[in-house]
N, C-alpha and C. Protein backbone atom coordinates (compact mmCIF):
# COMPACT_ATOMS: atom_id res chain seq x y z
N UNK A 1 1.94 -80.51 -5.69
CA UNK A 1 2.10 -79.25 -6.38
C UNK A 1 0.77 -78.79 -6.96
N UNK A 2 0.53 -77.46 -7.28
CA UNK A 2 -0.76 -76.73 -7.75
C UNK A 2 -0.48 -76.26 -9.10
N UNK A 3 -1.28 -76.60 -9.88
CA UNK A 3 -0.79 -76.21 -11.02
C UNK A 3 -1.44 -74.97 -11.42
N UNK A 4 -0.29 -74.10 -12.36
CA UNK A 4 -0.77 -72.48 -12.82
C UNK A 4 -1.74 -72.18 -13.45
N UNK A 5 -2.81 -71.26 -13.59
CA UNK A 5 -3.58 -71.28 -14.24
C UNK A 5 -3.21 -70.40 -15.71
N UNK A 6 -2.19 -70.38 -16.28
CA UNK A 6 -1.36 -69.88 -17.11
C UNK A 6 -0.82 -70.84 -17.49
N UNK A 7 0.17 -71.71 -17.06
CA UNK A 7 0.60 -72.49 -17.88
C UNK A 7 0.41 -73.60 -17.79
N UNK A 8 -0.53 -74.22 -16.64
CA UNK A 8 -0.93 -76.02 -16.18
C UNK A 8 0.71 -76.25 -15.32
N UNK A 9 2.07 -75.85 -15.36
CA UNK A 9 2.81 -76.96 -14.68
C UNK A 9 2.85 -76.52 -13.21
N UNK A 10 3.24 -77.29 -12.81
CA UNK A 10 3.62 -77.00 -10.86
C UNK A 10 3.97 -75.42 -10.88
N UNK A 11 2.72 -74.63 -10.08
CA UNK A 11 3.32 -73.41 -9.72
C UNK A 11 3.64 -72.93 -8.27
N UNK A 12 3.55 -73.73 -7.28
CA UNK A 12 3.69 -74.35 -5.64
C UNK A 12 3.48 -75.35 -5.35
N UNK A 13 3.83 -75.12 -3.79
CA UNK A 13 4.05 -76.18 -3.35
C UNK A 13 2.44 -76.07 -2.63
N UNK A 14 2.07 -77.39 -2.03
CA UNK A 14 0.68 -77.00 -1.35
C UNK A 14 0.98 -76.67 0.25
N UNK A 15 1.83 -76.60 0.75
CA UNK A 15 2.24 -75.63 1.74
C UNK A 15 2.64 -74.45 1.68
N UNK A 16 2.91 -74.20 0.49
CA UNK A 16 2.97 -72.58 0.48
C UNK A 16 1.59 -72.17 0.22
N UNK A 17 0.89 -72.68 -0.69
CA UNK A 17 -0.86 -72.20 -0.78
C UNK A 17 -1.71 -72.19 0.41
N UNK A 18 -1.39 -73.16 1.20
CA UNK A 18 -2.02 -73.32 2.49
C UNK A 18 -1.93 -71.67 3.05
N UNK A 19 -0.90 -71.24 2.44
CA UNK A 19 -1.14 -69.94 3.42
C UNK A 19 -0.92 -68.86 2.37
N UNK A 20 -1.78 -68.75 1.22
CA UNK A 20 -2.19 -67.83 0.36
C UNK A 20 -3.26 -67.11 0.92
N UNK A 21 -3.86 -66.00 1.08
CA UNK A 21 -5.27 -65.60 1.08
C UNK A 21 -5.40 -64.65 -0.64
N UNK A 22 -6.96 -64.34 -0.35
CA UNK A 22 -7.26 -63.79 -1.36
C UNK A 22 -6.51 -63.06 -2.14
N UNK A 23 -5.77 -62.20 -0.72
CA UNK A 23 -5.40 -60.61 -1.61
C UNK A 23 -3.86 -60.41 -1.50
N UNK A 24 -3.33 -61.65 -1.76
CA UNK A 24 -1.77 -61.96 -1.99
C UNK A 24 -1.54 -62.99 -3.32
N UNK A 25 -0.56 -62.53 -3.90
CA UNK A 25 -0.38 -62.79 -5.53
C UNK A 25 1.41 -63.38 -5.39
N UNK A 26 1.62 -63.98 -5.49
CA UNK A 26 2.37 -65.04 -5.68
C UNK A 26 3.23 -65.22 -7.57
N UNK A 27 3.70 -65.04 -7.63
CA UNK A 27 4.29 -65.81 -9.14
C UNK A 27 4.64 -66.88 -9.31
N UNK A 28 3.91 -67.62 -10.53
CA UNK A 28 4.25 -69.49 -10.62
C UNK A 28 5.98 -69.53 -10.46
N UNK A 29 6.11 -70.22 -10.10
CA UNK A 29 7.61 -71.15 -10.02
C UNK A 29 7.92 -71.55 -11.69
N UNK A 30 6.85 -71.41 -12.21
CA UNK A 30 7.60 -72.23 -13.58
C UNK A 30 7.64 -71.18 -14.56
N UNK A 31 6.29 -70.13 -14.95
CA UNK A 31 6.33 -69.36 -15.61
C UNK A 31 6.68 -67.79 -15.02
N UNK A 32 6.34 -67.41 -13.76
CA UNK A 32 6.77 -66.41 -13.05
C UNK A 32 5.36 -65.00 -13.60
N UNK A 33 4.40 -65.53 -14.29
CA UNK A 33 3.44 -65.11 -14.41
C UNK A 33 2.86 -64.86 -12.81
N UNK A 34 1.74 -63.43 -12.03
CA UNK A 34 0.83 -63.71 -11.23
C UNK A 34 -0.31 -64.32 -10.89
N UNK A 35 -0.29 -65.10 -9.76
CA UNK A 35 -1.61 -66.11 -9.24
C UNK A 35 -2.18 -65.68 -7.88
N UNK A 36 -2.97 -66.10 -7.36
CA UNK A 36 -3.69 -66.19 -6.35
C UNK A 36 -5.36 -67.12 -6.59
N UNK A 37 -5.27 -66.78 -4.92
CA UNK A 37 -6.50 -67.74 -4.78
C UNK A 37 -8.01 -66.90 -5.34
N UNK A 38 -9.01 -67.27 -5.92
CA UNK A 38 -10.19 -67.29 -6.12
C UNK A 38 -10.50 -66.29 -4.87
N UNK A 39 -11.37 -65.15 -5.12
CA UNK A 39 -11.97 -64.92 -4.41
C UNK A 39 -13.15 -65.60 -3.22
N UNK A 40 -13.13 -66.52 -3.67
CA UNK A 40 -14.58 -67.12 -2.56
C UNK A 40 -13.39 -67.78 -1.33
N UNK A 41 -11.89 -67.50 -1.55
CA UNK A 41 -11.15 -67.93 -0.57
C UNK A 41 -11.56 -67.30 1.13
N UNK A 42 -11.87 -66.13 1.03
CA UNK A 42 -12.12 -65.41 2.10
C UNK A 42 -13.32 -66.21 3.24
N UNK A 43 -14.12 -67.30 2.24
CA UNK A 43 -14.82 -68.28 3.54
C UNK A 43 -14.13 -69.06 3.69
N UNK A 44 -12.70 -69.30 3.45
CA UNK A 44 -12.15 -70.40 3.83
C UNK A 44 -11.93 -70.56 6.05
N UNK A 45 -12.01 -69.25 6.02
CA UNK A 45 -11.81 -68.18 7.03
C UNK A 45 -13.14 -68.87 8.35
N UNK A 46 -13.94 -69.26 7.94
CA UNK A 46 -15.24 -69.51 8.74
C UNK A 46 -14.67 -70.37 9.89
N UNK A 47 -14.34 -71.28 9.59
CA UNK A 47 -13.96 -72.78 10.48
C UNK A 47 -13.01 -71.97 11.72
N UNK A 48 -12.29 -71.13 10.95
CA UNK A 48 -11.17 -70.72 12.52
C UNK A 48 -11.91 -69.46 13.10
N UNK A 49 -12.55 -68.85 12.36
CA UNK A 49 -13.63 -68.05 13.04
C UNK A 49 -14.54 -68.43 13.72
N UNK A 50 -14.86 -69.32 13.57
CA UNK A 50 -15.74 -70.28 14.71
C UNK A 50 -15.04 -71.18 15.46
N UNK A 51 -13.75 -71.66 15.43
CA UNK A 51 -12.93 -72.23 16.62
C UNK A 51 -12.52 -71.29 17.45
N UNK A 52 -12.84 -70.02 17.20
CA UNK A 52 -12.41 -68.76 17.99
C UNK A 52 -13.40 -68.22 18.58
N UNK A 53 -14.94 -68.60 18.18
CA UNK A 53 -16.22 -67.86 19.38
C UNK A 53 -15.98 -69.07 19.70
N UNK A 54 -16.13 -70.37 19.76
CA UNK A 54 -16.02 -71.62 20.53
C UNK A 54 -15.29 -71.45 22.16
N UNK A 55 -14.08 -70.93 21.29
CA UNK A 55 -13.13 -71.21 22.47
C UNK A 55 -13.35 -69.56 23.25
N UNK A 56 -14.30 -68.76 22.89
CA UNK A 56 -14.69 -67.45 23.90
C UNK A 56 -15.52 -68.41 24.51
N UNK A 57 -16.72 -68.85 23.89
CA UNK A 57 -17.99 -69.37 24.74
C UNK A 57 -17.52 -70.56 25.98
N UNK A 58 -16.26 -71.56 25.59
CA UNK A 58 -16.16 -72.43 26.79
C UNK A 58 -15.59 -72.04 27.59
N UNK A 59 -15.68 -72.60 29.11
CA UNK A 59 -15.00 -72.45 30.05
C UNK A 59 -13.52 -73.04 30.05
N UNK A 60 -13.05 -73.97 29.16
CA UNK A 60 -12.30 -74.50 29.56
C UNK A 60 -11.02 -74.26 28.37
N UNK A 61 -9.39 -73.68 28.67
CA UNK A 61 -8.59 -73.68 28.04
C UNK A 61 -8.50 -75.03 26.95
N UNK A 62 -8.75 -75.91 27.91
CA UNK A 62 -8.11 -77.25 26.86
C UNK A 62 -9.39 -77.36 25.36
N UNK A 63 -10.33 -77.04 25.65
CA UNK A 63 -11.98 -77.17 24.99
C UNK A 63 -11.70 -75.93 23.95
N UNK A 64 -11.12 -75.14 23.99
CA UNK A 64 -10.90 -73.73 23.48
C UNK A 64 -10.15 -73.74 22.83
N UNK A 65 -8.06 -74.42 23.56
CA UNK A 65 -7.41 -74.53 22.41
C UNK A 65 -7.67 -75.54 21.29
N UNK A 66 -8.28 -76.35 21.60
CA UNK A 66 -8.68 -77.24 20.69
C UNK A 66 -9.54 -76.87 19.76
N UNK A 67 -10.71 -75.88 19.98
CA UNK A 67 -11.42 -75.41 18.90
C UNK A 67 -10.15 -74.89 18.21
N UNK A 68 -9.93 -73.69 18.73
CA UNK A 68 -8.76 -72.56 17.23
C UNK A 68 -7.82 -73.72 17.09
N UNK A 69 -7.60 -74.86 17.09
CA UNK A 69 -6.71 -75.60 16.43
C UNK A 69 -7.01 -76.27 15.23
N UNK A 70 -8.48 -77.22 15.68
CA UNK A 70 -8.68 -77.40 14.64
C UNK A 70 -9.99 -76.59 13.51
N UNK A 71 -10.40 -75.00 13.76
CA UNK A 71 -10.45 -74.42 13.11
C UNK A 71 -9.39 -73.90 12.28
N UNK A 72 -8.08 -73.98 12.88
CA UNK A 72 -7.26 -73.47 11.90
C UNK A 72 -6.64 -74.67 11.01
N UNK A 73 -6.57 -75.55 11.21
CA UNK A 73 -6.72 -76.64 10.53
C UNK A 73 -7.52 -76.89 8.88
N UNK A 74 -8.90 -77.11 9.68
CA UNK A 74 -9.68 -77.06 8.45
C UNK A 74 -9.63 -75.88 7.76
N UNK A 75 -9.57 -74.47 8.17
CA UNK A 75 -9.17 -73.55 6.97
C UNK A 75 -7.98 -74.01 6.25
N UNK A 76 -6.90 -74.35 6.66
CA UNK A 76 -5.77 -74.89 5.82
C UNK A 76 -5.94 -75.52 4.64
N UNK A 77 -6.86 -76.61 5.08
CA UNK A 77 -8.04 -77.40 4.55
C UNK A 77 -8.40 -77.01 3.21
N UNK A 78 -8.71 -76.42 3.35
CA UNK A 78 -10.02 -75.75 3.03
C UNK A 78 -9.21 -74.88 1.62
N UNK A 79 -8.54 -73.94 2.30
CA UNK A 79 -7.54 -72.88 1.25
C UNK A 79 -6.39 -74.15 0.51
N UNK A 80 -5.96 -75.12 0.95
CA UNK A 80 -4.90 -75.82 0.20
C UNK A 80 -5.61 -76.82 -1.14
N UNK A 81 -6.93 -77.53 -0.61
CA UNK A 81 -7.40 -78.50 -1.88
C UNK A 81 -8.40 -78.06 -2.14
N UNK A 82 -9.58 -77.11 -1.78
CA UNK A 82 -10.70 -76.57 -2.18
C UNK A 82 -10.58 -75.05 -3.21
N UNK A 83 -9.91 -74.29 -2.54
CA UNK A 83 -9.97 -73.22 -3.44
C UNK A 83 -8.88 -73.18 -4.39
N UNK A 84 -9.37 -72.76 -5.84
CA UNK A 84 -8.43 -73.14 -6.75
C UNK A 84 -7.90 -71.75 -7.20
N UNK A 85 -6.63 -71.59 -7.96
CA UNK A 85 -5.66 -70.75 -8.12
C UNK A 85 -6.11 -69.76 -9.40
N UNK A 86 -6.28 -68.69 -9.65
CA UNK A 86 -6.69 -68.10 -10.93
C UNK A 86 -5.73 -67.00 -11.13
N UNK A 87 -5.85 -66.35 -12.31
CA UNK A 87 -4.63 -65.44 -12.62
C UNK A 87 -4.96 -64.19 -12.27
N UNK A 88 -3.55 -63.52 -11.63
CA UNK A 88 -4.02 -62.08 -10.77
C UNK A 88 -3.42 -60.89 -12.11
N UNK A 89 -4.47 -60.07 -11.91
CA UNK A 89 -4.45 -59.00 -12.73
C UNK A 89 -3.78 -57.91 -12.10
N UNK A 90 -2.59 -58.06 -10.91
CA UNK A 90 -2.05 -56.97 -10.76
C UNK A 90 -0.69 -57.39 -11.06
């Protein structure tokens, strides 16, 4: 669980954050106050953006799906335990 930046208790699950971006606001589960991710979430974005020229530049499907896989991966990554939750002002 992620805790609120409003009240500290569990405000998701870390599969639902996994697929937060910046400019989506969410309400804690406990207080029902608005959250979202930190702006610097938007580089979370890099890794599958680059498993995606990867897989333009190779010749090969299998070499390709494998980049956008595990680019999308490590963004998951990336947005679920790196970027942390702050309170949304809308």
């Amino acid at each position: 669980m992620v805790k609120c930046p409003y009240c500290s208790r569990p405000a998701m699950s870390l599969a639902r954050k996994a697929g937060l971006g910046p400019g989506r606001t969410i309400n804690c589960q406990s207080c029902g106050k608005p959250v979202t991710t930190h702006s610097m979430a938007v580089f979370a974005a890099i890794p599958a953006f680059l498993g995606g020229l990867a897989a333009l530049k190779s010749g090969s499907v299998l070499i390709g799906g494998t980049a956008i896989a595990g680019g999308v991966l490590a963004m998951a990554f990336i947005q679920t335990f790196l970027v942390p939750l702050v309170r949304s002002d809308a």
